[in-house]
PDB file of N, CA and C in Angstrom:
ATOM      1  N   UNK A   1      -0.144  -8.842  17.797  1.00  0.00           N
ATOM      2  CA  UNK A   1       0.494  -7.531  17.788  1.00  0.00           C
ATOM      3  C   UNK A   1      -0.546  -6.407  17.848  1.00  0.00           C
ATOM      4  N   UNK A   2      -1.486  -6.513  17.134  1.00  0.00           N
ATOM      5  CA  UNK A   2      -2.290  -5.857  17.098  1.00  0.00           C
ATOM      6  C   UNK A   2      -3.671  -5.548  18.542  1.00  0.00           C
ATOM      7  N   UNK A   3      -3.751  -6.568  19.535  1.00  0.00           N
ATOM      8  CA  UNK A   3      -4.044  -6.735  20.480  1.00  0.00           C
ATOM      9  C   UNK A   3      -3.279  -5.580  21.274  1.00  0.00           C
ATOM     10  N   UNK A   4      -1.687  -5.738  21.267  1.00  0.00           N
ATOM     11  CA  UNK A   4      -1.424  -5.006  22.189  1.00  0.00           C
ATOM     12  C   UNK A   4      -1.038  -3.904  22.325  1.00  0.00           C
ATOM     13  N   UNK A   5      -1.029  -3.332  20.861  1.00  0.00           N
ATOM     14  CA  UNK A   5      -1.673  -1.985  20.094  1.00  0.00           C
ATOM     15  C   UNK A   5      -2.084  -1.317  20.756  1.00  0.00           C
ATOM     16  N   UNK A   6      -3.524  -2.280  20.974  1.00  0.00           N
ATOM     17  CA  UNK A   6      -4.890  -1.855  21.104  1.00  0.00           C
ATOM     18  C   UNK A   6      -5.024  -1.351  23.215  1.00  0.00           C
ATOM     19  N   UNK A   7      -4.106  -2.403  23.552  1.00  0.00           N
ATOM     20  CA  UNK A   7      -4.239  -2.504  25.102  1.00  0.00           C
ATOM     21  C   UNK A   7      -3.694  -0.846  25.344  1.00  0.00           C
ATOM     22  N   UNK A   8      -2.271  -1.183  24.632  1.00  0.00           N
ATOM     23  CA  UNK A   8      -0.916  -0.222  24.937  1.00  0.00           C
ATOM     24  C   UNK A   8      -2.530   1.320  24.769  1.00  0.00           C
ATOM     25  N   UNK A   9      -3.101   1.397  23.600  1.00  0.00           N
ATOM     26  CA  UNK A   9      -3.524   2.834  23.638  1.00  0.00           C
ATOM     27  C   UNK A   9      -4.682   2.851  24.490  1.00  0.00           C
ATOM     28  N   UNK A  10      -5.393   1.962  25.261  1.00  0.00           N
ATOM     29  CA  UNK A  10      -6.184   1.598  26.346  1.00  0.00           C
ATOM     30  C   UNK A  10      -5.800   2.824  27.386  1.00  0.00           C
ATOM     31  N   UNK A  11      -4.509   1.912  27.868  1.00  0.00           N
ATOM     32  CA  UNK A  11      -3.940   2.252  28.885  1.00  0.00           C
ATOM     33  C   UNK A  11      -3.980   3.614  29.039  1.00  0.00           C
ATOM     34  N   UNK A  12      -3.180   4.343  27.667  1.00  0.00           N
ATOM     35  CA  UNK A  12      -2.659   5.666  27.617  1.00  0.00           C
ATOM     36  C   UNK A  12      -3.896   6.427  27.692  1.00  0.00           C
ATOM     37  N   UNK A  13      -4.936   5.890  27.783  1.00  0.00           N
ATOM     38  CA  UNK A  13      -6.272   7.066  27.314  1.00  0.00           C
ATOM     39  C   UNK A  13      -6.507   7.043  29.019  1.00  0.00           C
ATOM     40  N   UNK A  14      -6.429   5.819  29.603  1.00  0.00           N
ATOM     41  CA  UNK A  14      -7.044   5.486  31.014  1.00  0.00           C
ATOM     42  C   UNK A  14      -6.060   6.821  31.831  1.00  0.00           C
ATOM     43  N   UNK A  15      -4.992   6.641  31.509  1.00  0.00           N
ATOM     44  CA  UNK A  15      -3.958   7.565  31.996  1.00  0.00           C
ATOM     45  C   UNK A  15      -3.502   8.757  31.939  1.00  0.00           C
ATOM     46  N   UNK A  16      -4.181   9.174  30.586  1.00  0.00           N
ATOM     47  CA  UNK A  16      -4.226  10.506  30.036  1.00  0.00           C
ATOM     48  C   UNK A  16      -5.823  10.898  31.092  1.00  0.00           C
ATOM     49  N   UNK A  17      -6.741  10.602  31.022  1.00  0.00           N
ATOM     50  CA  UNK A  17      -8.228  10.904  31.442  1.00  0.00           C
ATOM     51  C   UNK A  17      -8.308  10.731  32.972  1.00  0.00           C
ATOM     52  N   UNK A  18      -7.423   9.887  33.492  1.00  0.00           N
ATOM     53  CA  UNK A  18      -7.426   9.679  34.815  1.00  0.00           C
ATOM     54  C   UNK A  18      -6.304  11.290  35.636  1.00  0.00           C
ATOM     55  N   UNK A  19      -5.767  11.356  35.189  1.00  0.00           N
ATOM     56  CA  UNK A  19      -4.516  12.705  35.074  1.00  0.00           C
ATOM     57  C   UNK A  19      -5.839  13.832  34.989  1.00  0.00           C
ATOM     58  N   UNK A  20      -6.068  14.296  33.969  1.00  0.00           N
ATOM     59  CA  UNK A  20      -6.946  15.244  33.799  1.00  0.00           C
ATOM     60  C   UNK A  20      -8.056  15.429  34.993  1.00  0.00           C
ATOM     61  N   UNK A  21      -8.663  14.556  34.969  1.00  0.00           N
ATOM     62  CA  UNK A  21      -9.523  14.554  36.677  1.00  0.00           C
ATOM     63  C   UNK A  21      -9.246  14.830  37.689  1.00  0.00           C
ATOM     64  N   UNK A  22      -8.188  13.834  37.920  1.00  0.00           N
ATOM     65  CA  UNK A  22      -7.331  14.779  39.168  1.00  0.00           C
ATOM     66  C   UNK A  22      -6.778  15.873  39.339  1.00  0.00           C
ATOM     67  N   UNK A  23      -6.537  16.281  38.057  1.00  0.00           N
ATOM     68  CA  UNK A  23      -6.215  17.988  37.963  1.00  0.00           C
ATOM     69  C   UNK A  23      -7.221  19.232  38.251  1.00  0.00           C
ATOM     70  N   UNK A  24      -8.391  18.341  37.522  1.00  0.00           N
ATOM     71  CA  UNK A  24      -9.724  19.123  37.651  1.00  0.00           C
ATOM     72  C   UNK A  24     -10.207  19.850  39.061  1.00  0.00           C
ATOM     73  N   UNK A  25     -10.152  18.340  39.619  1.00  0.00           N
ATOM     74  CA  UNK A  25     -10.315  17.904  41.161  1.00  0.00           C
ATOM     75  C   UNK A  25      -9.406  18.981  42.420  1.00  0.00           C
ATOM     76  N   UNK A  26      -8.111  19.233  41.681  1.00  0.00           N
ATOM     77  CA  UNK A  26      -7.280  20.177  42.509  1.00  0.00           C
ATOM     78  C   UNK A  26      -6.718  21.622  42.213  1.00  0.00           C
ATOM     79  N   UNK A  27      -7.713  21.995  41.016  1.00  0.00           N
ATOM     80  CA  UNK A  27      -7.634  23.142  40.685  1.00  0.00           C
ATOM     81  C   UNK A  27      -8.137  24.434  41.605  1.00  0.00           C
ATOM     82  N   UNK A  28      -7.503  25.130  41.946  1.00  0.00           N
ATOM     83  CA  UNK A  28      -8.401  26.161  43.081  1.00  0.00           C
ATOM     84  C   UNK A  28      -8.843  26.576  42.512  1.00  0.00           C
ATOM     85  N   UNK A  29     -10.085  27.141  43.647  1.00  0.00           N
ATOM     86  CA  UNK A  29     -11.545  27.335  42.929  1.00  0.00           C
ATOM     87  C   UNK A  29     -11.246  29.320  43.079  1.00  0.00           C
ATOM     88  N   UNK A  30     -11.720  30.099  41.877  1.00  0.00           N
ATOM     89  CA  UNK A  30     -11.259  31.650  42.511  1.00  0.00           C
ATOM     90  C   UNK A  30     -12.429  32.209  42.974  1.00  0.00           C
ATOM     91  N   UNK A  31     -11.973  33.297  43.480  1.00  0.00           N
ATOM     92  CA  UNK A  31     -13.297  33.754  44.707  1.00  0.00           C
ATOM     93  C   UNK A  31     -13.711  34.786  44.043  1.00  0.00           C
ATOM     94  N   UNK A  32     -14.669  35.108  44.389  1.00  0.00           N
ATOM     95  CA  UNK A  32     -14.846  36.501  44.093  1.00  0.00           C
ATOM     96  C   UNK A  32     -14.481  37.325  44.122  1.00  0.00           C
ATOM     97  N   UNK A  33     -14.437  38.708  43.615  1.00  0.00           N
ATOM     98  CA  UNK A  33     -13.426  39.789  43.620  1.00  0.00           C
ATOM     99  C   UNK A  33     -13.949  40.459  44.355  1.00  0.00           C
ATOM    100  N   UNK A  34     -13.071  40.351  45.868  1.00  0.00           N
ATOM    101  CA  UNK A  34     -13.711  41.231  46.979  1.00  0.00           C
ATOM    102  C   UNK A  34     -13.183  42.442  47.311  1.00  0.00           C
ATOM    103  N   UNK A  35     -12.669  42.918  46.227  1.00  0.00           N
ATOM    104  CA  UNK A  35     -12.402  44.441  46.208  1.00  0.00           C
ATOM    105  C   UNK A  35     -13.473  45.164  45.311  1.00  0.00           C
ATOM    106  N   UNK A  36     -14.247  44.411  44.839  1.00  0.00           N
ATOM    107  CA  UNK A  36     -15.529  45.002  43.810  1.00  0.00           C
ATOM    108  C   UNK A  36     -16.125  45.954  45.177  1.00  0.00           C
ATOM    109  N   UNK A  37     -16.662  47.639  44.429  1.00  0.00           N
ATOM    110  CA  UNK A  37     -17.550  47.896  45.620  1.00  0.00           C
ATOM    111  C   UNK A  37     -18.709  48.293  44.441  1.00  0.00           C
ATOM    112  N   UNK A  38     -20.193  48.362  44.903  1.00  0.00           N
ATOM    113  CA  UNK A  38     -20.766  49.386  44.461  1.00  0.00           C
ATOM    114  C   UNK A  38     -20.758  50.752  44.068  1.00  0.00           C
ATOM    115  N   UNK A  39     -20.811  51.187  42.681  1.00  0.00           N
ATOM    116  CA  UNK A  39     -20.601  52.258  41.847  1.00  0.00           C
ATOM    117  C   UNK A  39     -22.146  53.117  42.391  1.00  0.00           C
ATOM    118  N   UNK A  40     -21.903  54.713  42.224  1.00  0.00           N
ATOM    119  CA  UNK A  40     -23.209  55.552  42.331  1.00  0.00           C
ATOM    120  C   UNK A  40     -22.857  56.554  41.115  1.00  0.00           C
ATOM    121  N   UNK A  41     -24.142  56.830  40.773  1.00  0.00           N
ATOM    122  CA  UNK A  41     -23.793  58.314  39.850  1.00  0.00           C
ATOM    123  C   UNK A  41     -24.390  59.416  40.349  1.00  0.00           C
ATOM    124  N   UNK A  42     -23.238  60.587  40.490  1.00  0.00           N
ATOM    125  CA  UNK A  42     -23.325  61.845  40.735  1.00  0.00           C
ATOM    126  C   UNK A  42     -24.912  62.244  40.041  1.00  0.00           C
ATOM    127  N   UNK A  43     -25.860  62.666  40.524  1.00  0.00           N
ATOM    128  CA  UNK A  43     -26.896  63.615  40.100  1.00  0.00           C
ATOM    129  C   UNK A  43     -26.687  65.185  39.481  1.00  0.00           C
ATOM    130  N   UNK A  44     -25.427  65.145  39.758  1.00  0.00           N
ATOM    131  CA  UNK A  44     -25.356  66.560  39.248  1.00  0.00           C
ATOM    132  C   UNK A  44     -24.694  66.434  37.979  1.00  0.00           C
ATOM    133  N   UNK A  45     -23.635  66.070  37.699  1.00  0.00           N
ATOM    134  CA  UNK A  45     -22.533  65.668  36.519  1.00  0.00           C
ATOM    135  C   UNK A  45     -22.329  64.368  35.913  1.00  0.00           C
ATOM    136  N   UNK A  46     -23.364  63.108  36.348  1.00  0.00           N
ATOM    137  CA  UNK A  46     -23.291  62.046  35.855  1.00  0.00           C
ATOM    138  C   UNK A  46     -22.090  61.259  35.986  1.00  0.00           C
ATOM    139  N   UNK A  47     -21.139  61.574  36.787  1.00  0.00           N
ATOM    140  CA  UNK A  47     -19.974  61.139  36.928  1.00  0.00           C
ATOM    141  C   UNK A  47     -20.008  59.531  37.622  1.00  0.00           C
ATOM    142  N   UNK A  48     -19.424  57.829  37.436  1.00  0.00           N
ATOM    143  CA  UNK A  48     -19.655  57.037  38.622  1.00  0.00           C
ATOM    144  C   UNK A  48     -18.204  57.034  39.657  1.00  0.00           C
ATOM    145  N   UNK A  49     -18.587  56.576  41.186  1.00  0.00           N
ATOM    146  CA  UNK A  49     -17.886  56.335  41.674  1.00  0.00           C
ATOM    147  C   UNK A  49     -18.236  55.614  42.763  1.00  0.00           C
ATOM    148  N   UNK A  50     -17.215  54.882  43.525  1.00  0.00           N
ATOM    149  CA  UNK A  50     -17.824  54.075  44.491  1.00  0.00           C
ATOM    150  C   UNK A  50     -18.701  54.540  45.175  1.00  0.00           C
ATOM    151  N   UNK A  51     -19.741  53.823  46.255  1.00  0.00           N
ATOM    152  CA  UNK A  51     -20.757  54.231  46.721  1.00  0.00           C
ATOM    153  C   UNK A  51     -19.729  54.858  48.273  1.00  0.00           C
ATOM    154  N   UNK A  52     -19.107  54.246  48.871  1.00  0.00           N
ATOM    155  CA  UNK A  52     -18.393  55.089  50.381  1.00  0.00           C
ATOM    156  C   UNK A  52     -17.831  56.375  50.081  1.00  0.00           C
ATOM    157  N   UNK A  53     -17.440  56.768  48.957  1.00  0.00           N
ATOM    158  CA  UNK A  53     -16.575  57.882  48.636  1.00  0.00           C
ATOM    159  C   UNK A  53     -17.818  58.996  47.806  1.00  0.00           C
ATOM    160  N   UNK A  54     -19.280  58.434  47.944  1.00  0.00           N
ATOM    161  CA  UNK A  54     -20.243  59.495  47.604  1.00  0.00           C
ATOM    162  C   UNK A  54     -20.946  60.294  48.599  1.00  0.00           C
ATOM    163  N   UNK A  55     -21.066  61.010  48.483  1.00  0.00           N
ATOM    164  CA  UNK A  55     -22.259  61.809  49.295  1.00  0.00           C
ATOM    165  C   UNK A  55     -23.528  62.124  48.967  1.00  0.00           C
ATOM    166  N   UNK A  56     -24.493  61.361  50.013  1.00  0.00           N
ATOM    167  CA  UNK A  56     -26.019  61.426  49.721  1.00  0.00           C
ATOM    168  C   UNK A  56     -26.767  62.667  50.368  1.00  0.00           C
ATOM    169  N   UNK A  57     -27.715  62.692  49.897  1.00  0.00           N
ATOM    170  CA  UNK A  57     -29.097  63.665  50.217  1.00  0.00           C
ATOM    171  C   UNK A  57     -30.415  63.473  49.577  1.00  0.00           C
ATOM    172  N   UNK A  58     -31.177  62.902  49.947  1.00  0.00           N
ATOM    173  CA  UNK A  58     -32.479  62.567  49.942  1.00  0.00           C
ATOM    174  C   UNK A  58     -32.514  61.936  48.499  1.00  0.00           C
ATOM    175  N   UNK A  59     -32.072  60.443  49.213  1.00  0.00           N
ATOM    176  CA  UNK A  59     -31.652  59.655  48.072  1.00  0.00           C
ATOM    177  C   UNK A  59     -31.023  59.422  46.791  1.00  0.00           C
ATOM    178  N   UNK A  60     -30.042  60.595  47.026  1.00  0.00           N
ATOM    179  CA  UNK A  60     -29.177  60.609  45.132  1.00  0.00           C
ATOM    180  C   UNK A  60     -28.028  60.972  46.182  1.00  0.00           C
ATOM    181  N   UNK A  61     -27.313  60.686  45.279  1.00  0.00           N
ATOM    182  CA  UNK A  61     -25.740  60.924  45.058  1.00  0.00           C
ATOM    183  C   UNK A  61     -24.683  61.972  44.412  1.00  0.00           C
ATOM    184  N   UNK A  62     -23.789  62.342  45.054  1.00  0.00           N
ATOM    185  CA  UNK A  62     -23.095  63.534  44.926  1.00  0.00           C
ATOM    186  C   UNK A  62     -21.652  63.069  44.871  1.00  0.00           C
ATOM    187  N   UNK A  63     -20.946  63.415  43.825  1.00  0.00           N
ATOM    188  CA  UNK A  63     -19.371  63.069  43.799  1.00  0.00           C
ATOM    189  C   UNK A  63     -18.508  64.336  44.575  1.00  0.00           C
ATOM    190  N   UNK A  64     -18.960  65.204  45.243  1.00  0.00           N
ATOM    191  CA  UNK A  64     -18.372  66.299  46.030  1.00  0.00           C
ATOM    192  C   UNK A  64     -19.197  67.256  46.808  1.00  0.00           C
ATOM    193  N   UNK A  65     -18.603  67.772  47.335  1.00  0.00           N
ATOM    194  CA  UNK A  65     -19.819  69.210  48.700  1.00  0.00           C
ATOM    195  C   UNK A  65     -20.174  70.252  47.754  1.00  0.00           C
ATOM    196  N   UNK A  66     -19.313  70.158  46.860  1.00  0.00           N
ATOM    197  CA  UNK A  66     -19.729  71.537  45.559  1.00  0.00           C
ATOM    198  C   UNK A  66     -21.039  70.935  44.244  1.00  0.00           C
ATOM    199  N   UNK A  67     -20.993  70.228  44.580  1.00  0.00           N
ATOM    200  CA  UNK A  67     -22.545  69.083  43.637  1.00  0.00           C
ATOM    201  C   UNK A  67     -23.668  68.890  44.928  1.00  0.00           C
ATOM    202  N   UNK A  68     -22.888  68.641  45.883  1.00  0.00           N
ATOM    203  CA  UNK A  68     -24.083  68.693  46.683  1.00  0.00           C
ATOM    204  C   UNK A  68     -24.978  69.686  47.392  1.00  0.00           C
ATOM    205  N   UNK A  69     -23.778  70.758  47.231  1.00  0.00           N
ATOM    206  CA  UNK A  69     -24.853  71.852  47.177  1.00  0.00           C
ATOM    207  C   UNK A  69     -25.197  72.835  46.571  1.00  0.00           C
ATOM    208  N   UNK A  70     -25.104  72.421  45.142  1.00  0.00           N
ATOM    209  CA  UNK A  70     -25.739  73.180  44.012  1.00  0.00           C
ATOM    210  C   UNK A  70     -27.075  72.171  43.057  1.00  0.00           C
ATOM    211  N   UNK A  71     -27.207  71.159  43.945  1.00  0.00           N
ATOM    212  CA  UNK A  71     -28.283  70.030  43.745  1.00  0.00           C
ATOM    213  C   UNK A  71     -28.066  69.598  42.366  1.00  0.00           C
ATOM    214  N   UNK A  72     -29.039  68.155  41.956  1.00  0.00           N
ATOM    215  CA  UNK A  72     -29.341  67.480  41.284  1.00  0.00           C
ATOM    216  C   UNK A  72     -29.574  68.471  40.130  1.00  0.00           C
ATOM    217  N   UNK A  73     -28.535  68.185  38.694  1.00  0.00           N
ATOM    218  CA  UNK A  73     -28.680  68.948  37.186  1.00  0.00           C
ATOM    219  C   UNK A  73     -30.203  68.311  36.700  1.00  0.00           C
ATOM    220  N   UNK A  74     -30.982  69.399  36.314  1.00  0.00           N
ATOM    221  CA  UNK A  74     -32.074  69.127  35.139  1.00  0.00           C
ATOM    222  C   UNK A  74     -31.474  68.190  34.283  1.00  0.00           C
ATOM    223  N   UNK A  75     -32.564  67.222  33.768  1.00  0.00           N
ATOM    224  CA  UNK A  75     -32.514  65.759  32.732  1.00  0.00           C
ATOM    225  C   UNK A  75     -32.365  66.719  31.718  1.00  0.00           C
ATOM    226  N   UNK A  76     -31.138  66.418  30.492  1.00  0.00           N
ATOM    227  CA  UNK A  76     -31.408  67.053  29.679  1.00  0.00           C
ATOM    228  C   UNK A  76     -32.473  66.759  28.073  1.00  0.00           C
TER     229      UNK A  76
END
């Protein structure tokens, strides 16, 4: 009796562990989040925002035409 106890919870582990693998095995894999863009910060107001929706000038970044042309704020 005790033999087949032993088989019977064999089995169930083989079957429980064999299940799990194959689940593993067909889990989709997730992608990267390809809506992530690169963030910039405004030089003038410290503000971030994506990098397409900034405006540059000699290498810094501007969150509007009214920052960009009242230039880069003194570090305080």
């Amino acid at each position: 009796m005790l033999r087949l106890l032993i088989w019977a919870a064999l089995i169930a582990a083989g079957v429980w562990f064999w299940r799990k693998y194959k689940a593993s095995l067909q889990a989709p894999k997730k992608p990267a989040d390809p809506g992530a863009q690169p963030m910039v910060r405004c030089a003038h107001c410290g503000v971030h925002l994506p990098r397409d929706r900034a405006l540059s000038k000699q290498q810094q970044w501007f969150c509007s035409q009214e920052h960009l042309q009242q230039g880069p704020q003194a570090p305080r």
